[in-house]
N, C-alpha and C. Protein backbone atom coordinates (compact mmCIF):
# COMPACT_ATOMS: atom_id res chain seq x y z
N UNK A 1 -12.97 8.02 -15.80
CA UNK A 1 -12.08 8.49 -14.74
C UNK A 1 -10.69 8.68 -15.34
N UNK A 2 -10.09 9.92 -15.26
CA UNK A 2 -9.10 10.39 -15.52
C UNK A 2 -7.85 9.25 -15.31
N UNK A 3 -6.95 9.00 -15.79
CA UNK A 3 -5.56 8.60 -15.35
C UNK A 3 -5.08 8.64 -13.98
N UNK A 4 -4.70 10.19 -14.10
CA UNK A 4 -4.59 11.09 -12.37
C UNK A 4 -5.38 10.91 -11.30
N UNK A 5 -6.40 10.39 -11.91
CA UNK A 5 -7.49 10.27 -10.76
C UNK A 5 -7.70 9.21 -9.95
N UNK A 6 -7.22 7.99 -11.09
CA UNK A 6 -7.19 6.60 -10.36
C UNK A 6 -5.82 6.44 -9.87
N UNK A 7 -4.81 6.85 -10.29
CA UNK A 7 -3.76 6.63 -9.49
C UNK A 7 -3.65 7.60 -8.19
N UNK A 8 -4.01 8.53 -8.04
CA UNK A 8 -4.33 8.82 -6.63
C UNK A 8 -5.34 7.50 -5.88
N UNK A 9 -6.16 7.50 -6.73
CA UNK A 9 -7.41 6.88 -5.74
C UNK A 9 -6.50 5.13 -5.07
N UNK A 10 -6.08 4.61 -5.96
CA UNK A 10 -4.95 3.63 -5.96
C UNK A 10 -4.19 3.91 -4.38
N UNK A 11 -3.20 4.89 -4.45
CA UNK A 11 -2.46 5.17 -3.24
C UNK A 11 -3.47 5.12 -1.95
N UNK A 12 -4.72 6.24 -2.26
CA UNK A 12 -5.31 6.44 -1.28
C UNK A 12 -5.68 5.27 -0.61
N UNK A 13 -6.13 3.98 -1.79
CA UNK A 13 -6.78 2.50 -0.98
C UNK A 13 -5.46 2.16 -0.43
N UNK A 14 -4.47 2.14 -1.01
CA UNK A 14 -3.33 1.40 -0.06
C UNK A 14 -3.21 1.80 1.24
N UNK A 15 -3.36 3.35 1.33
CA UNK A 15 -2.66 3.85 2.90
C UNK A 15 -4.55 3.24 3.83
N UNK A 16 -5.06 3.52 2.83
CA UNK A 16 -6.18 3.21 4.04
C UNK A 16 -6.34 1.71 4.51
N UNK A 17 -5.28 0.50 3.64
CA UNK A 17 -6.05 -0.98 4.10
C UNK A 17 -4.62 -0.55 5.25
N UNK A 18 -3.80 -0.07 5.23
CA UNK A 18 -2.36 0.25 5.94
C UNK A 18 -3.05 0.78 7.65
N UNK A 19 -3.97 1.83 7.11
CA UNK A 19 -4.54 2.53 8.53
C UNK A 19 -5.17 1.49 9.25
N UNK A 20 -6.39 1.06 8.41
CA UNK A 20 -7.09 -0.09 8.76
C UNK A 20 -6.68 -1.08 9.15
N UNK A 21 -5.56 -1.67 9.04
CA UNK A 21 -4.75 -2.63 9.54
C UNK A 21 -3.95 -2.17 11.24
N UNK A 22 -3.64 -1.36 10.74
CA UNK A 22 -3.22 -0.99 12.50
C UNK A 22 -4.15 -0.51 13.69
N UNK A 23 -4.99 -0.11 13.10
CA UNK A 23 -6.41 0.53 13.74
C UNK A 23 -7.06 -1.20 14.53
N UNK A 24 -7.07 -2.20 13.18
CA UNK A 24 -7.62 -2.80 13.84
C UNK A 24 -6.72 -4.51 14.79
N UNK A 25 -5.18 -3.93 14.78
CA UNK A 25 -5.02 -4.79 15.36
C UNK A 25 -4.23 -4.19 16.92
N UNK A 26 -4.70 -3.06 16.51
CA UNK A 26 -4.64 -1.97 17.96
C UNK A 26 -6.18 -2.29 19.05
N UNK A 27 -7.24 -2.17 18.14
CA UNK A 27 -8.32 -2.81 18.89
C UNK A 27 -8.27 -4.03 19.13
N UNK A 28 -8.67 -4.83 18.47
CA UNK A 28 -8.94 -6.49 18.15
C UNK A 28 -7.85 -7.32 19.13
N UNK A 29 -6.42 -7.02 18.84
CA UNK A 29 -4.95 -7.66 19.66
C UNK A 29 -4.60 -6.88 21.14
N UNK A 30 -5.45 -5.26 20.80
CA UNK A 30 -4.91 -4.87 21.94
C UNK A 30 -2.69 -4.38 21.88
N UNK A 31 -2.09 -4.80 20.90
CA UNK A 31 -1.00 -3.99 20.55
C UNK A 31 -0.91 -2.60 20.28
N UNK A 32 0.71 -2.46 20.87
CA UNK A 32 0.46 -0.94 20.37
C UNK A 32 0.18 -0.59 18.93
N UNK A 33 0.21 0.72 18.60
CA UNK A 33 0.01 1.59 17.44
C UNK A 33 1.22 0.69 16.61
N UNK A 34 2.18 1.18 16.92
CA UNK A 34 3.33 0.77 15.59
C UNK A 34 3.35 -0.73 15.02
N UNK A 35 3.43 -1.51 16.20
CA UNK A 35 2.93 -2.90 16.08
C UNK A 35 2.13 -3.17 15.50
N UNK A 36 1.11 -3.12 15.40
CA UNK A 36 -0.44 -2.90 14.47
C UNK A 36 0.25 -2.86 13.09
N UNK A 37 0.94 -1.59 13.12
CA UNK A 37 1.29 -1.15 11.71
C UNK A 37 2.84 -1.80 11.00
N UNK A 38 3.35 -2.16 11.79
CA UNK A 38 4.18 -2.96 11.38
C UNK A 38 3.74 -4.36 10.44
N UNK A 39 3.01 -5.13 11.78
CA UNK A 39 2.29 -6.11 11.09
C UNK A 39 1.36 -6.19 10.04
N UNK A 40 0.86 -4.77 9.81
CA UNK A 40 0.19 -4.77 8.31
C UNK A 40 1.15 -4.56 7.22
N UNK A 41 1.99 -3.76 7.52
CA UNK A 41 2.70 -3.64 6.59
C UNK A 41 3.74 -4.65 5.75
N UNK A 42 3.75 -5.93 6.78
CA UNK A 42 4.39 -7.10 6.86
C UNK A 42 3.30 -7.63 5.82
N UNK A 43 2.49 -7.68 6.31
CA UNK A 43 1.66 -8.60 5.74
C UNK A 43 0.80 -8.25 4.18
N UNK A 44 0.88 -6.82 3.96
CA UNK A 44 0.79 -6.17 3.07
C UNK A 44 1.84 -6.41 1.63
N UNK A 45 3.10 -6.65 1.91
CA UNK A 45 3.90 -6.47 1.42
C UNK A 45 4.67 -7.96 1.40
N UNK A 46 3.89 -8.93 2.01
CA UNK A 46 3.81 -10.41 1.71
C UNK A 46 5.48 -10.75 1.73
N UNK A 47 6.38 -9.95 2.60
CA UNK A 47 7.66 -10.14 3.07
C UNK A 47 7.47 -11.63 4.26
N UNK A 48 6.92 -11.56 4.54
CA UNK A 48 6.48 -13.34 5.56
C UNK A 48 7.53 -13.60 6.91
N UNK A 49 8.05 -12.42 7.65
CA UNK A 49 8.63 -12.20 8.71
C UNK A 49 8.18 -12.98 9.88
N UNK A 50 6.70 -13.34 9.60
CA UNK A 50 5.74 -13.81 10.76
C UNK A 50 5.47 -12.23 11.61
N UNK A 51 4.43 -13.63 12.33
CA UNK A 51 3.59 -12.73 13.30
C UNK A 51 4.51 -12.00 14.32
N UNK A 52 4.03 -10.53 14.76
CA UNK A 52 4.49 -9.63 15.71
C UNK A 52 4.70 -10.44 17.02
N UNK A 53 3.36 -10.52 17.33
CA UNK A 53 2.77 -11.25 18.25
C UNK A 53 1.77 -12.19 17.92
N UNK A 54 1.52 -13.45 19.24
CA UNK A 54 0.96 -14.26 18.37
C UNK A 54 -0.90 -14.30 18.45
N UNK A 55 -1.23 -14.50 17.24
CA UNK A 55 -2.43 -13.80 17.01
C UNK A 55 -3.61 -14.43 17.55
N UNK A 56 -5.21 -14.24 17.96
CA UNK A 56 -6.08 -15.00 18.93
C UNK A 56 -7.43 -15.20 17.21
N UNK A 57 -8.22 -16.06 17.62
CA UNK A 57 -8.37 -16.35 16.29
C UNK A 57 -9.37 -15.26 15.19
N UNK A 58 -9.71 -14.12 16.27
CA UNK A 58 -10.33 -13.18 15.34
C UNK A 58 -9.45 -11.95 14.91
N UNK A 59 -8.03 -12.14 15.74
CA UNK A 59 -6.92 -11.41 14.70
C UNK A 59 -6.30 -12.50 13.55
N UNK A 60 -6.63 -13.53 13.45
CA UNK A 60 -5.98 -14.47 12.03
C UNK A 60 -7.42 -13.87 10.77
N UNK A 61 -8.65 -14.15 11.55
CA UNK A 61 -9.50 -13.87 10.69
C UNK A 61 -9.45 -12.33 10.20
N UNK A 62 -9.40 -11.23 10.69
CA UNK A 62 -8.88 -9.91 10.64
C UNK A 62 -7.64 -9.49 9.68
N UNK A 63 -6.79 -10.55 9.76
CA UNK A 63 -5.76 -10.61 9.13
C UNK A 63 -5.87 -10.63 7.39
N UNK A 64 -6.76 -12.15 7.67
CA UNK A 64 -7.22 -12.57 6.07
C UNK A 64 -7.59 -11.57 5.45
N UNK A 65 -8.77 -10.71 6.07
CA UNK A 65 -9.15 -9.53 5.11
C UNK A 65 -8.16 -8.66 4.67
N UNK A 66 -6.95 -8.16 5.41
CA UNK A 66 -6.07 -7.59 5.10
C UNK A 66 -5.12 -7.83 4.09
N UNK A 67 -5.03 -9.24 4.09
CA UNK A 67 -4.29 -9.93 2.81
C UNK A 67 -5.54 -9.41 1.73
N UNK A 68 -6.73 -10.21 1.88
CA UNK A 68 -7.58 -9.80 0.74
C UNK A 68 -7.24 -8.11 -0.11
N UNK A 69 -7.53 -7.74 0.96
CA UNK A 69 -7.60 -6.20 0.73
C UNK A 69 -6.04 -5.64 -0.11
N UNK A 70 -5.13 -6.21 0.32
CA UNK A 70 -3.76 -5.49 0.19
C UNK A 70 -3.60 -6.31 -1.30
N UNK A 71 -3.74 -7.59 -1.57
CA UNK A 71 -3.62 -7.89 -3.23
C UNK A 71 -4.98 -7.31 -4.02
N UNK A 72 -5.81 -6.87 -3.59
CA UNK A 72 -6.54 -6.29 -4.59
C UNK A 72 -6.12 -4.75 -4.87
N UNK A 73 -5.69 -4.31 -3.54
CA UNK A 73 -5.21 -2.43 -4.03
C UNK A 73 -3.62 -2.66 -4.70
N UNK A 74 -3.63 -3.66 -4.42
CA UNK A 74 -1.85 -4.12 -4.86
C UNK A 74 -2.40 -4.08 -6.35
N UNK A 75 -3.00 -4.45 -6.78
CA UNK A 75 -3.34 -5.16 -7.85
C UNK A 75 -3.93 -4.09 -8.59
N UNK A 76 -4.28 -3.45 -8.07
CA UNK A 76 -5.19 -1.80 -9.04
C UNK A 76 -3.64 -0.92 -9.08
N UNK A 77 -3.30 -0.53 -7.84
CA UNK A 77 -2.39 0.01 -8.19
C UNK A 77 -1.05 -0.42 -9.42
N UNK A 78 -0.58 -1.38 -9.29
CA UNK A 78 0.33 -2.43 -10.39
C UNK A 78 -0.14 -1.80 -11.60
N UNK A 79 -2.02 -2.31 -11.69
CA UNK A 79 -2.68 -1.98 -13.12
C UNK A 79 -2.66 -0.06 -13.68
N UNK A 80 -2.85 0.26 -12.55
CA UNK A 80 -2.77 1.57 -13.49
C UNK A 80 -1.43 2.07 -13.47
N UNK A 81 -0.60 1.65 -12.53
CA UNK A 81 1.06 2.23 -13.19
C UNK A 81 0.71 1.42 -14.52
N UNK A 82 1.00 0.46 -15.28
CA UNK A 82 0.69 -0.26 -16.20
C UNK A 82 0.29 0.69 -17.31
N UNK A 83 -0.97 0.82 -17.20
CA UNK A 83 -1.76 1.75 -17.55
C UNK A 83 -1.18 2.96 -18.26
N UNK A 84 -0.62 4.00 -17.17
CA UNK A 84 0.46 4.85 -16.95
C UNK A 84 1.29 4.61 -17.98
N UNK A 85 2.21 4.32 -18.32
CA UNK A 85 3.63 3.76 -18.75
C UNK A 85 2.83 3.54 -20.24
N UNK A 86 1.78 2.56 -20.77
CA UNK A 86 1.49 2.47 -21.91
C UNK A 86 1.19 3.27 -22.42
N UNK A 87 0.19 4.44 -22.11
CA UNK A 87 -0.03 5.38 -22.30
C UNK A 87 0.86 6.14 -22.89
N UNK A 88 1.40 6.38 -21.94
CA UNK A 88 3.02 7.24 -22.33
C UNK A 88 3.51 7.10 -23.41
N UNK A 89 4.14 5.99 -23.13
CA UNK A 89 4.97 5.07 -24.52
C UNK A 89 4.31 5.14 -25.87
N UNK A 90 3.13 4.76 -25.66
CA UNK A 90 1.92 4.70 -27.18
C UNK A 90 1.79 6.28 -27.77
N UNK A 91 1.39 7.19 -26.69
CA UNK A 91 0.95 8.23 -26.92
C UNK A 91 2.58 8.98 -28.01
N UNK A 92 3.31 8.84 -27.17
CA UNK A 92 4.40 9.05 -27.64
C UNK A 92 4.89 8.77 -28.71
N UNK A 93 5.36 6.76 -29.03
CA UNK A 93 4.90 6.99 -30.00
C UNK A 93 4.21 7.38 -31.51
N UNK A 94 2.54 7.20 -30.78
CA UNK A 94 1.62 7.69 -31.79
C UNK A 94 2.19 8.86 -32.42
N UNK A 95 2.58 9.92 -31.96
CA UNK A 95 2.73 11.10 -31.49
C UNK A 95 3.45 11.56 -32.64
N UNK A 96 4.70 11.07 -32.52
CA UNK A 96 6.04 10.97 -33.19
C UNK A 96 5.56 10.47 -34.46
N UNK A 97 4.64 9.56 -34.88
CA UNK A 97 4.20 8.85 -36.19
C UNK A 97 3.83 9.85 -37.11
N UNK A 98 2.61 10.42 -36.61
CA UNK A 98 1.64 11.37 -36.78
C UNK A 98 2.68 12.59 -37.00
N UNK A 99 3.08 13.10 -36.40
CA UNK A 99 4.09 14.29 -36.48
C UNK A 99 4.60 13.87 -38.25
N UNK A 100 5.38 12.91 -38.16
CA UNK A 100 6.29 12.56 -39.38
C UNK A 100 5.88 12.34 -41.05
N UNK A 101 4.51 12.08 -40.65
CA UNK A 101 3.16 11.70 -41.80
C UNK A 101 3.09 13.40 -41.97
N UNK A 102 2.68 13.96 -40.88
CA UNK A 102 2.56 15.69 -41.28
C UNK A 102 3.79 16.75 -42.14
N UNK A 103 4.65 15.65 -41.66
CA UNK A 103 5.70 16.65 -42.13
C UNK A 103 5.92 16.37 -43.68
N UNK A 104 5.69 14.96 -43.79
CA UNK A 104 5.84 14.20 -44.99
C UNK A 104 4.98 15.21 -46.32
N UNK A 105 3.87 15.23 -45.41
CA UNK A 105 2.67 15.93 -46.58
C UNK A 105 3.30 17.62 -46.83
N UNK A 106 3.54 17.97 -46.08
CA UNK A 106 4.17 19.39 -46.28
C UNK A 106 5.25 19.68 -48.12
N UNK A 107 4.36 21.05 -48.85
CA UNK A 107 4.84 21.07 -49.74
C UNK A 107 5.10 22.42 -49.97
N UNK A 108 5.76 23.24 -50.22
CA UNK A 108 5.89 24.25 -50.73
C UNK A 108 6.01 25.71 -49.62
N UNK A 109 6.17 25.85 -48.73
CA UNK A 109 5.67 26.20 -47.48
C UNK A 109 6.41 27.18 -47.36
């Protein structure tokens, strides 16, 4: 899998544990839309504001997955910026090495 490919795919899991989070505390809590999404995003982003509203115990359990969910896409995403950046740097770099070895050998030209 391409570079480009996982760092899209990266964003894409974030906005979706983001959707999924408001989706389901729009059902489950019965809050509005933004609320929902507020509180994921709170909780996503492990800022610790507390609860919107206060939660009944299959929105705490609902919740957990969302933590689950948000440090693991947290955690892919982190890795392939990572990823990203070494690449770069190395390739670059490499790049520049290789270039200088070529030029080195150059005779008579």
């Amino acid at each position: 899998m391409t570079l480009r490919r996982r760092l899209r795919l990266a964003l894409i899991l974030i906005v979706l544990v983001l959707m999924t989070g408001a989706v389901g505390f729009h059902v489950l809590e019965g809050w509005p839309w933004f609320d929902g999404f507020y509180m994921t995003l709170i909780t996503m982003t492990t800022v610790g504001y507390g609860e919107t509203h206060p939660l009944t115990h299959a929105g705490r359990v609902f919740n957990t997955f969302i933590i689950l969910a948000a440090v693991i896409s947290g955690g892919v995403l982190v890795a392939t910026f990572t990823q990203a950046m070494l690449e770069f740097e190395l390739g670059r770099y490499l790049g520049r090495r290789r270039m200088e070895r070529e030029i080195a050998k150059l005779r008579d030209h």
